[in-house]
C-alpha atoms as a PDB file:
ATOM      1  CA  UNK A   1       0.000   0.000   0.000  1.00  0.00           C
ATOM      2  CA  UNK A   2       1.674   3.532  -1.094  1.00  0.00           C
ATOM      3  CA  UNK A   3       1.496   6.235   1.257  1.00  0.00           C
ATOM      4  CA  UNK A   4      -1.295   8.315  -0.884  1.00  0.00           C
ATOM      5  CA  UNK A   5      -2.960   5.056  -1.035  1.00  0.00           C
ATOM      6  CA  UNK A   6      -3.237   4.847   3.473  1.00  0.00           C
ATOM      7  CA  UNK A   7      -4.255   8.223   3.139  1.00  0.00           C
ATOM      8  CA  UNK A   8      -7.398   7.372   1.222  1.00  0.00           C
ATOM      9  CA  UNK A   9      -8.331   4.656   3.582  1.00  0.00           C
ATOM     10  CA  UNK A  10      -8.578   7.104   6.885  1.00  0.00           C
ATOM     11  CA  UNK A  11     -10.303  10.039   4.645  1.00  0.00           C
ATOM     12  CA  UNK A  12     -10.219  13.781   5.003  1.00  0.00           C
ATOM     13  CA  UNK A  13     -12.408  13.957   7.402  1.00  0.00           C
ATOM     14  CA  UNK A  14     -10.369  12.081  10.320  1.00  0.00           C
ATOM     15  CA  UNK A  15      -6.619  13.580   8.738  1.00  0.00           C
ATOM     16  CA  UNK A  16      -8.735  16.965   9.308  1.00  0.00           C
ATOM     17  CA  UNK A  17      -9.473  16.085  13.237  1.00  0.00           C
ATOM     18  CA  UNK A  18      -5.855  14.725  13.619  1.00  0.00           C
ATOM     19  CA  UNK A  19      -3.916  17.237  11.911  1.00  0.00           C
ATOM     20  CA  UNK A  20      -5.886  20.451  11.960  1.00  0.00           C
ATOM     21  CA  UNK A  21      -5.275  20.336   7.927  1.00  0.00           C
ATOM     22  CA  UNK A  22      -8.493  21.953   6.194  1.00  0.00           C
ATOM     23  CA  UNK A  23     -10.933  19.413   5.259  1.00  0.00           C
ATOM     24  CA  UNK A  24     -10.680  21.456   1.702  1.00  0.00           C
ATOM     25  CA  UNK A  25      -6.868  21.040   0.995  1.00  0.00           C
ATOM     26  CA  UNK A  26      -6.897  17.166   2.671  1.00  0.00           C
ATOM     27  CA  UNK A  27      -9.719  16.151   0.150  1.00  0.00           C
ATOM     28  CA  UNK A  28      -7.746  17.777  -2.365  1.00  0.00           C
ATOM     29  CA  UNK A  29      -4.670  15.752  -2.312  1.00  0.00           C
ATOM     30  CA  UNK A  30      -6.338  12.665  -1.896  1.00  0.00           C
ATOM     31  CA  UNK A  31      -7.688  13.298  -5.133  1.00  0.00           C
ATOM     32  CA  UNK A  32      -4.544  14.922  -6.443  1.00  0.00           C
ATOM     33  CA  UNK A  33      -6.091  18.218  -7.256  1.00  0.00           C
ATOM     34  CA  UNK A  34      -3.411  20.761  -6.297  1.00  0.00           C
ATOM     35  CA  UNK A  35      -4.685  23.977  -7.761  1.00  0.00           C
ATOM     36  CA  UNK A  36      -6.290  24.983  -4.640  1.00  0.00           C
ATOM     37  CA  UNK A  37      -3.117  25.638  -2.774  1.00  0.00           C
ATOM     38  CA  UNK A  38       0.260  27.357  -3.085  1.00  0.00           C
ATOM     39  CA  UNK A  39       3.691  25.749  -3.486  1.00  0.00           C
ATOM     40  CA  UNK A  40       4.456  26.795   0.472  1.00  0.00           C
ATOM     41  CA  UNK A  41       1.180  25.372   2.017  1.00  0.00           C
ATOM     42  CA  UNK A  42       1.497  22.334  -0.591  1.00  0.00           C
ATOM     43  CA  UNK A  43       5.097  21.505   0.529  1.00  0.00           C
ATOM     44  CA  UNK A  44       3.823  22.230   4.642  1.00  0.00           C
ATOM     45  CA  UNK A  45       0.581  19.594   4.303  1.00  0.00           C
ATOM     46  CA  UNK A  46       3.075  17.522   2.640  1.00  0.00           C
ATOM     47  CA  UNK A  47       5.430  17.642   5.371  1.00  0.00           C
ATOM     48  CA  UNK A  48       2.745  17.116   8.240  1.00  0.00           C
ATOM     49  CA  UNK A  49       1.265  13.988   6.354  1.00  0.00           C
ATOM     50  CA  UNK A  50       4.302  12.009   6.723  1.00  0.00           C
ATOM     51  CA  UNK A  51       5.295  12.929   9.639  1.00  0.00           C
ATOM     52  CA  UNK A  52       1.978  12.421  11.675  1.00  0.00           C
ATOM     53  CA  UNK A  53       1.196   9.135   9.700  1.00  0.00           C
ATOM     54  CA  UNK A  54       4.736   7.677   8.500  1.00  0.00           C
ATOM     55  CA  UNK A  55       4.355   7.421   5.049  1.00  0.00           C
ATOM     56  CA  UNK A  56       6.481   8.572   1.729  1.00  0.00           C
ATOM     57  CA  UNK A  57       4.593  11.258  -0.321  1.00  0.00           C
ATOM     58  CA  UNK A  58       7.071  11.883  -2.835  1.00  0.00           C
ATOM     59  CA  UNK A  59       5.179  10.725  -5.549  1.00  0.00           C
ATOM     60  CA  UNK A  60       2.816  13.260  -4.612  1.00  0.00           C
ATOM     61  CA  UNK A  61       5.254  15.754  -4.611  1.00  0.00           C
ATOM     62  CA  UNK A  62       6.512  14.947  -8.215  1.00  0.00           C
ATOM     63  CA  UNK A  63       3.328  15.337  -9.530  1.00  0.00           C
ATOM     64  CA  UNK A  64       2.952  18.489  -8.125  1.00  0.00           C
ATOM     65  CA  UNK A  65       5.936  19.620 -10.557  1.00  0.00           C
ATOM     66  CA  UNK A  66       7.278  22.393  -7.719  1.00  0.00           C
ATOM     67  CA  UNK A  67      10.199  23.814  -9.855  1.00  0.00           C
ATOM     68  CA  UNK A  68      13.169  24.820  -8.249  1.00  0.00           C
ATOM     69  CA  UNK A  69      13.285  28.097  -6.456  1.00  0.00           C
ATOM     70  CA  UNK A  70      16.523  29.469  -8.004  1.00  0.00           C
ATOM     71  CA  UNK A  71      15.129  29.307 -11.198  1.00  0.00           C
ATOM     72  CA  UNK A  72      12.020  31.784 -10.225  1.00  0.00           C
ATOM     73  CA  UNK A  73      13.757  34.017  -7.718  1.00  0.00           C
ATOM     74  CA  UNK A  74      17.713  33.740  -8.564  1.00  0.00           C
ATOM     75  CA  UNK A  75      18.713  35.899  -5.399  1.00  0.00           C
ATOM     76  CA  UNK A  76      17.498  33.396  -3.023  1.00  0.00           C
ATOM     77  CA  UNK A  77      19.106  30.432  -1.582  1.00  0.00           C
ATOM     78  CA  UNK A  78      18.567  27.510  -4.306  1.00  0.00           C
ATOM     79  CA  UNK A  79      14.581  25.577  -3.504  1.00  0.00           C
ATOM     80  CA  UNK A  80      14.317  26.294   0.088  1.00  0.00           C
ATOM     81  CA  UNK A  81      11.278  25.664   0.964  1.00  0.00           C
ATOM     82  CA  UNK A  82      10.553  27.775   4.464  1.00  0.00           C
ATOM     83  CA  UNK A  83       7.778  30.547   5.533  1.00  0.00           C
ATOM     84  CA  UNK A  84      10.534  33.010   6.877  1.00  0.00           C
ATOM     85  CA  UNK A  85      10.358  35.411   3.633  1.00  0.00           C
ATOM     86  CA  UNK A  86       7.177  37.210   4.623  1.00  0.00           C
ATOM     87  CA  UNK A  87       7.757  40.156   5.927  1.00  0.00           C
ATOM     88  CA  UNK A  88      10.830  40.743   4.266  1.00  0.00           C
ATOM     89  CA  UNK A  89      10.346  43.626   2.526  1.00  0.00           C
ATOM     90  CA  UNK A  90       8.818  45.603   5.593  1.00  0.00           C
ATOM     91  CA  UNK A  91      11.941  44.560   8.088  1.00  0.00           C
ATOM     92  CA  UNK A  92      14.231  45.819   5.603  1.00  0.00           C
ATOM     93  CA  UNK A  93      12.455  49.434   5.148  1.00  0.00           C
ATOM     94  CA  UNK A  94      12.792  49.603   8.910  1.00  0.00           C
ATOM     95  CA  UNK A  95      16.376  48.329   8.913  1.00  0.00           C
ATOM     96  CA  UNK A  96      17.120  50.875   6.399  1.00  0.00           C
ATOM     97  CA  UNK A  97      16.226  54.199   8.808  1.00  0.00           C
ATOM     98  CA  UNK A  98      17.831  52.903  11.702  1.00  0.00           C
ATOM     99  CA  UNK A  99      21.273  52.432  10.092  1.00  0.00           C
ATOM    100  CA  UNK A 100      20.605  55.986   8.601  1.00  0.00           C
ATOM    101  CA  UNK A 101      19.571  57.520  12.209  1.00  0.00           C
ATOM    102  CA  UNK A 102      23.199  55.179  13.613  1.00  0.00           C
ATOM    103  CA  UNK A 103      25.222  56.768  10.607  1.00  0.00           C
ATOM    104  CA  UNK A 104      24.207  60.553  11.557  1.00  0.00           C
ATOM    105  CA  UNK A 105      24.706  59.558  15.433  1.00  0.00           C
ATOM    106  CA  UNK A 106      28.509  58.080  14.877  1.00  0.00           C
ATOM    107  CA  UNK A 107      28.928  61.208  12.477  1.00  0.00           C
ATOM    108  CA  UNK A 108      28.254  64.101  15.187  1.00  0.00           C
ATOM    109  CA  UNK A 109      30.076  62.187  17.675  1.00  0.00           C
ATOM    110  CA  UNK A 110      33.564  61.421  14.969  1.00  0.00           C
ATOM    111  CA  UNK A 111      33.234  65.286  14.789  1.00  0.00           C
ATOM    112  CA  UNK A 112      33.012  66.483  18.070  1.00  0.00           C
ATOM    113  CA  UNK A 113      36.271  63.731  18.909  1.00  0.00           C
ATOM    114  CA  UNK A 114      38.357  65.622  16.373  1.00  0.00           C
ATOM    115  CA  UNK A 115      37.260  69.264  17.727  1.00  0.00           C
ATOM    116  CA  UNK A 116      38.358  68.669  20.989  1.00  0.00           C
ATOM    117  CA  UNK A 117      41.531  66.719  20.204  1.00  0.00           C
ATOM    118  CA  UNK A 118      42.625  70.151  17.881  1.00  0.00           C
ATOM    119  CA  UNK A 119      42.743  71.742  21.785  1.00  0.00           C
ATOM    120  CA  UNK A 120      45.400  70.116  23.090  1.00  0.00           C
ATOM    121  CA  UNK A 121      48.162  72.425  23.602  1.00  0.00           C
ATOM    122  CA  UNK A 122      52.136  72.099  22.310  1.00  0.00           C
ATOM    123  CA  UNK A 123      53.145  72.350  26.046  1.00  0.00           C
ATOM    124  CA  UNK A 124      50.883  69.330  27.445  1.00  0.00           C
ATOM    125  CA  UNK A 125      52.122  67.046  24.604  1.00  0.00           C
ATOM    126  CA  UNK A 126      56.011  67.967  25.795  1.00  0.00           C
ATOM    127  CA  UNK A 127      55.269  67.670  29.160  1.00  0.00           C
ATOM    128  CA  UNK A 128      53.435  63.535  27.797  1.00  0.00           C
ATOM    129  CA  UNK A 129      57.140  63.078  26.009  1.00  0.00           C
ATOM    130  CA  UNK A 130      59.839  64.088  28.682  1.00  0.00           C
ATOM    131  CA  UNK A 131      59.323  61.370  31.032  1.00  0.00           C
ATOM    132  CA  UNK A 132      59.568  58.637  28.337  1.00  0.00           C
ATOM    133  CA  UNK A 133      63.336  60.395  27.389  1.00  0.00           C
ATOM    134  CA  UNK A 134      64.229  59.872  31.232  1.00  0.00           C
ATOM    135  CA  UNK A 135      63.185  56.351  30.929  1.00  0.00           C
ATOM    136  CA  UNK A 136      64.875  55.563  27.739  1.00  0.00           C
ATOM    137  CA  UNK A 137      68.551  57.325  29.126  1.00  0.00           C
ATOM    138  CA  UNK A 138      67.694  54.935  32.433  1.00  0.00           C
ATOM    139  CA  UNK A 139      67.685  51.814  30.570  1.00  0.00           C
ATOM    140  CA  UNK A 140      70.673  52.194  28.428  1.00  0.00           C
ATOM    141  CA  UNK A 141      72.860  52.917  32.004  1.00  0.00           C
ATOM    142  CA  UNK A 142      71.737  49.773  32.918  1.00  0.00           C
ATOM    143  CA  UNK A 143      71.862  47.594  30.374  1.00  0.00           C
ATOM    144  CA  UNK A 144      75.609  49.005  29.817  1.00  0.00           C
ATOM    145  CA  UNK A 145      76.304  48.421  33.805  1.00  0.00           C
ATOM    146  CA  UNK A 146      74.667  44.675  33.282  1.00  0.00           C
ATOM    147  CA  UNK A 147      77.147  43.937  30.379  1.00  0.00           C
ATOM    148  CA  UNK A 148      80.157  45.349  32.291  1.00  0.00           C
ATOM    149  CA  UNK A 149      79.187  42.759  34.877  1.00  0.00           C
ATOM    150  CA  UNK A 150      78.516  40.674  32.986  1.00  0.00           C
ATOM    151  CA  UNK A 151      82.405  40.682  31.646  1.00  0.00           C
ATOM    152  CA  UNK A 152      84.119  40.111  35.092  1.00  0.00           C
ATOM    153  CA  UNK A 153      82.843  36.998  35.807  1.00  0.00           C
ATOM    154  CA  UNK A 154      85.331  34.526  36.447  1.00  0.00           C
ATOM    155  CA  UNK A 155      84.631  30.911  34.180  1.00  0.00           C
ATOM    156  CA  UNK A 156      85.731  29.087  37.212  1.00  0.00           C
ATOM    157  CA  UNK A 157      82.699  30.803  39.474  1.00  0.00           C
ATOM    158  CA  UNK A 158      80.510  30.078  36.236  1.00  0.00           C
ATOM    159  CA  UNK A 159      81.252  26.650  36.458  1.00  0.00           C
ATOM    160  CA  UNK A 160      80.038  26.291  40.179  1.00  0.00           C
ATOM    161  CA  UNK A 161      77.032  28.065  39.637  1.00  0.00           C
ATOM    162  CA  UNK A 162      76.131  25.909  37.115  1.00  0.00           C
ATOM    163  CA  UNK A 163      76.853  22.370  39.211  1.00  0.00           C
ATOM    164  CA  UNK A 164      74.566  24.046  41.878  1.00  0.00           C
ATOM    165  CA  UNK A 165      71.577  24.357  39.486  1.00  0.00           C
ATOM    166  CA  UNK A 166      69.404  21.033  39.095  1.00  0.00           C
ATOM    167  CA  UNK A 167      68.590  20.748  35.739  1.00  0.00           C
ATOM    168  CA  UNK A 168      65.186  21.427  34.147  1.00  0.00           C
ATOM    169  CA  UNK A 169      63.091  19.096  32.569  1.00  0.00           C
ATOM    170  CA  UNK A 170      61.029  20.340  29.530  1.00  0.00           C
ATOM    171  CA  UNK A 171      58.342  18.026  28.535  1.00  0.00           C
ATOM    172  CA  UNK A 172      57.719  17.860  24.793  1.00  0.00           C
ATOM    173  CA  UNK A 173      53.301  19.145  24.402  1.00  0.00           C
ATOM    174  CA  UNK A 174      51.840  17.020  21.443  1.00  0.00           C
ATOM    175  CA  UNK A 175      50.260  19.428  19.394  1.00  0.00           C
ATOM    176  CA  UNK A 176      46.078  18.389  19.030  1.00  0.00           C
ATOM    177  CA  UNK A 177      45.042  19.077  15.233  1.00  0.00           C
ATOM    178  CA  UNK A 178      41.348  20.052  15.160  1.00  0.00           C
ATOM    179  CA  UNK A 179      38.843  18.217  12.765  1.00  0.00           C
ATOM    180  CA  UNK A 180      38.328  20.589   9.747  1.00  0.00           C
ATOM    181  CA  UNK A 181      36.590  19.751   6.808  1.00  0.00           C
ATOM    182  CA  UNK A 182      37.408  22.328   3.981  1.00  0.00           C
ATOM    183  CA  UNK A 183      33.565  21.380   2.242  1.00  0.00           C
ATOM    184  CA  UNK A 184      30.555  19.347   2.335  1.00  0.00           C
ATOM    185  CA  UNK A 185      28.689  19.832  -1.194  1.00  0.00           C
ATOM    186  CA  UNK A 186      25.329  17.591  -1.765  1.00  0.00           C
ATOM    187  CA  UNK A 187      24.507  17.298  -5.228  1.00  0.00           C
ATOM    188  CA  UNK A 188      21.260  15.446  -6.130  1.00  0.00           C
ATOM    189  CA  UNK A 189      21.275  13.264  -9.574  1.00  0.00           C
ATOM    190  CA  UNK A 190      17.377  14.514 -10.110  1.00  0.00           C
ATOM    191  CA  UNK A 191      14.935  15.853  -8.850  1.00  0.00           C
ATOM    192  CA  UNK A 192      14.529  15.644  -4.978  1.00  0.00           C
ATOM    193  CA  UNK A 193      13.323  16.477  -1.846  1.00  0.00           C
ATOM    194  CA  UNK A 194      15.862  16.958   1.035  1.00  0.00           C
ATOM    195  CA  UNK A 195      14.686  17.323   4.904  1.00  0.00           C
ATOM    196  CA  UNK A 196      17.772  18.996   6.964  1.00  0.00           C
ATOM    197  CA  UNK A 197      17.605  19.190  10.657  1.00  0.00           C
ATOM    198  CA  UNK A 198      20.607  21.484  12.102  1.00  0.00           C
ATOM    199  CA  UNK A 199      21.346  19.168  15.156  1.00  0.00           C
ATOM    200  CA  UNK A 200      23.171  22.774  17.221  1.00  0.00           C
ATOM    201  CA  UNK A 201      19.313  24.178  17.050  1.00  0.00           C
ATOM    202  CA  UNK A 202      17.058  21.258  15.798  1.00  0.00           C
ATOM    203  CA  UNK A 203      15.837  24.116  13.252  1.00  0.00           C
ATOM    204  CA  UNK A 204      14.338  22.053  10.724  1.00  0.00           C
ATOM    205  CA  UNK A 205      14.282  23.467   6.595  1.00  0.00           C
ATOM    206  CA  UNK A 206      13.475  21.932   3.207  1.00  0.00           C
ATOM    207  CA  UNK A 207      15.074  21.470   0.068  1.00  0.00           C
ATOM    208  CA  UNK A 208      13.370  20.097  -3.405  1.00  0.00           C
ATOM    209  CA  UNK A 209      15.390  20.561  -6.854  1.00  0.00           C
ATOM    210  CA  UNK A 210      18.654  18.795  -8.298  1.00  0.00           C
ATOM    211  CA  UNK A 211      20.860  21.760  -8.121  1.00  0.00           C
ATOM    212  CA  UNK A 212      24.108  21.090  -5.610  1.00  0.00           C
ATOM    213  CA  UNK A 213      24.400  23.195  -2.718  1.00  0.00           C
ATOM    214  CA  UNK A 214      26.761  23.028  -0.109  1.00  0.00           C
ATOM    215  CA  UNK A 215      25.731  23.135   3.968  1.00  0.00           C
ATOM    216  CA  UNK A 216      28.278  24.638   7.124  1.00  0.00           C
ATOM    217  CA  UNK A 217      31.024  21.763   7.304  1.00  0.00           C
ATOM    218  CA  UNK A 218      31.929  22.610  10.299  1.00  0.00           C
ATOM    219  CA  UNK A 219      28.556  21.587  11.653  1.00  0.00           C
ATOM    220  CA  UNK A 220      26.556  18.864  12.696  1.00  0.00           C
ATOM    221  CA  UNK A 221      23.420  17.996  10.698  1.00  0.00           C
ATOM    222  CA  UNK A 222      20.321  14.881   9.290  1.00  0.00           C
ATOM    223  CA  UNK A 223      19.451  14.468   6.250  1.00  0.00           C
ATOM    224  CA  UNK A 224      16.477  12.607   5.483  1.00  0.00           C
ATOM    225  CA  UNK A 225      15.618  11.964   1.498  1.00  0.00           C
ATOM    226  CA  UNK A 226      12.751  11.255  -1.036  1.00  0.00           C
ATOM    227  CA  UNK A 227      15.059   8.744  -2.463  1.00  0.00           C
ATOM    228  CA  UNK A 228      18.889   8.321  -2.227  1.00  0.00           C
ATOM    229  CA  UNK A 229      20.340   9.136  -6.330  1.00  0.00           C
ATOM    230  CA  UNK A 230      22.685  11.658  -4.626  1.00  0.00           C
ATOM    231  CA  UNK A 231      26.669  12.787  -4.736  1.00  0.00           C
ATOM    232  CA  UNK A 232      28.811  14.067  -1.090  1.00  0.00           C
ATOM    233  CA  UNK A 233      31.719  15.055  -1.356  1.00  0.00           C
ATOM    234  CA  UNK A 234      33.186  15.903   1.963  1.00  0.00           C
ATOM    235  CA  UNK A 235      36.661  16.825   2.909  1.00  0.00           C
ATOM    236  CA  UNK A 236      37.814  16.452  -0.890  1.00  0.00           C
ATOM    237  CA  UNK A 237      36.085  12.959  -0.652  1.00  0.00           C
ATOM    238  CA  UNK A 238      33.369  11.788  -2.688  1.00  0.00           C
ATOM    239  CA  UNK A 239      30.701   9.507  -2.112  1.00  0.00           C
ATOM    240  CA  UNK A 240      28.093   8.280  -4.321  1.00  0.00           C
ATOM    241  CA  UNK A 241      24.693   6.465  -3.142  1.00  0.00           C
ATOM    242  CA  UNK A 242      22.044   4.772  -5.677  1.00  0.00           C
ATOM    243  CA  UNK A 243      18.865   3.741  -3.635  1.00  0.00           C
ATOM    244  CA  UNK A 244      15.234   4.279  -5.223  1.00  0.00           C
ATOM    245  CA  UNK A 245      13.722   4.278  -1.454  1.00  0.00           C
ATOM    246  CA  UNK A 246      14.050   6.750   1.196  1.00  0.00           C
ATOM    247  CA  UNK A 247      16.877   7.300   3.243  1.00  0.00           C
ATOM    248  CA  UNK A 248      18.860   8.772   5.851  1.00  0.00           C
ATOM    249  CA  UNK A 249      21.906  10.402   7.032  1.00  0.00           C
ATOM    250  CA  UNK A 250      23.990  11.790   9.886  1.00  0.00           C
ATOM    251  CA  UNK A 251      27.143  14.283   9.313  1.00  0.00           C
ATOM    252  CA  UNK A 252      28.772  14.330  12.953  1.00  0.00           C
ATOM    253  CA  UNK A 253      32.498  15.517  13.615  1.00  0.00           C
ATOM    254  CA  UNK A 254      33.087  15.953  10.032  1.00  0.00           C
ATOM    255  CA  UNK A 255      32.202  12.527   8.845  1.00  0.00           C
ATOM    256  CA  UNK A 256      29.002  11.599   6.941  1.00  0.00           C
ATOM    257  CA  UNK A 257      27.432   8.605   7.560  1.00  0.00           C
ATOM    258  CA  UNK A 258      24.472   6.458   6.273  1.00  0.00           C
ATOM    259  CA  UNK A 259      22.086   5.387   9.299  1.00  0.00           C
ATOM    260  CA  UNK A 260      18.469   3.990   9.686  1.00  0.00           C
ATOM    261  CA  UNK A 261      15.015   5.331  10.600  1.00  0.00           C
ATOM    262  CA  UNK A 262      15.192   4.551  13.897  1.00  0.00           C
ATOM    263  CA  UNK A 263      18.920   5.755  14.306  1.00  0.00           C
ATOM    264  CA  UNK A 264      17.722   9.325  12.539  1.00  0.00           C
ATOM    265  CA  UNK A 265      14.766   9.056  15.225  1.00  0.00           C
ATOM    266  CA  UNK A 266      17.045   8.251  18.162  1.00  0.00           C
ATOM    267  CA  UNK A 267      19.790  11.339  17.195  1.00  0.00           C
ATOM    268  CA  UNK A 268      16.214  13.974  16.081  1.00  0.00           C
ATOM    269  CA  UNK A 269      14.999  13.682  19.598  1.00  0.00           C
ATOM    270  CA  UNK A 270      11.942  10.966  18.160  1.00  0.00           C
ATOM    271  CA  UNK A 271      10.963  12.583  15.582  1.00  0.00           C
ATOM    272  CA  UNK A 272      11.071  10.936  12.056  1.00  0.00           C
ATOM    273  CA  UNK A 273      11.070  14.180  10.713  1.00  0.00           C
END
């Protein structure tokens, strides 16, 4: 039984009462009529379904045809899906007058610095420099007295001193080379989705397209996948998986690793997703 296939047998009715989806939108994709919703709210029921029930929807999400998100907006990070944009434009107006009000406030205050360093007078900046000359002619009488001393010492006396002295051990420090990766690049060999849990935060985004993107290697991250056609390369490595079902994956300490369900589970807190 596919996953669109369970769906049908517990009806929109009962996903509506367990998930809080709109009886509308579930009925919808049951019957694979998507022109009632957006790409975002799509991609979000989508998300919900498999989570709350368990089951693979990527066929669902094929059909939809989403197309990549660099090729409609180029300036944005390549198909993430995420709700974080709105607003944008109205945060960025607001961030715009308050650097403009910080600008005019480090202006007047640059200005009024330079004003009343003009004041200071010739005779306050000799009376600054005189007792660094004092200091200077105090250090070259000593130094010169040290090396005179220096020259009467007898080699015998040397010799004493040094039998007197118990040696000193210096203990060789082995040097402890952190774990860097230099890159960790995930390119997809077609189209696919790409769930990518941030295991510092457990902030959770979405990815859906076949365009390579790289994440943080110095991270830690899951990966869970529609299906596993898909290229690493980490730390100048490459690795290359062919698997038609789902699967999943844990990058810890700069090594990527392929891990079960229940592993990705164990490591997301239990969550699947």
């Amino acid at each position: 039984m596919t996953g669109l296939e369970k769906l049908k047998s517990i009806g929109a009715h009962k996903i509506f009462e367990t998930t809080h989806i709109a009886k509308k939108y579930a009925q919808d994709i049951l019957d694979e009529n998507f022109s009632s919703m957006t790409k975002i709210q799509f991609a979000g029921f989508i998300s919900i379904l498999e989570r709350e029930y368990g089951v693979d929807l990527q066929d669902l999400i094929l059909a939809y045809g989403i197309v990549p998100i660099e090729t409609q907006e180029p300036k944005k990070e390549p198909f993430i899906v995420t709700s974080a944009e709105e607003g944008t434009e109205k945060k960025s107006n607001k961030a715009l007058y308050i650097g403009v009000a910080v600008a005019i406030v480090v202006l007047v205050i640059i200005l009024n610095f330079s004003d009343s360093t003009q004041k200071v007078t010739g005779e306050e900046i000799k009376l600054k420099e005189e007792p660094i000359t004092v200091v200077s002619e105090l250090n070259n009488t000593t130094i010169q007295e040290a090396k005179n001393n220096l020259n009467t010492l007898d080699n015998t006396s040397l010799e004493n001193i040094q039998g007197e002295v118990e040696p000193i051990v210096v203990e060789e420090i082995a040097a402890v080379e952190p774990i860097h990766t230099t890159k960790f690049l995930i390119t997809p060999r077609s189209k696919l989705w790409i769930g990518i849990v941030d295991l510092d935060s457990f902030k959770r985004s979405q990815k859906l397209g076949s365009v390579p993107f790289e994440l943080n290697p110095d991270k830690e991250w899951l990966l869970v996948m529609g299906h596993g056609f898909v290229d690493f390369e980490v730390n100048d490595e490459e690795k290359h998986f062919k698997d038609k079902n789902k699967v999943w994956f844990a990058y810890e300490n700069g090594t990527l690793t392929k891990i079960s369900r229940s592993e990705f589970k164990e490591k997301n807190r239990g969550k699947a997703w």
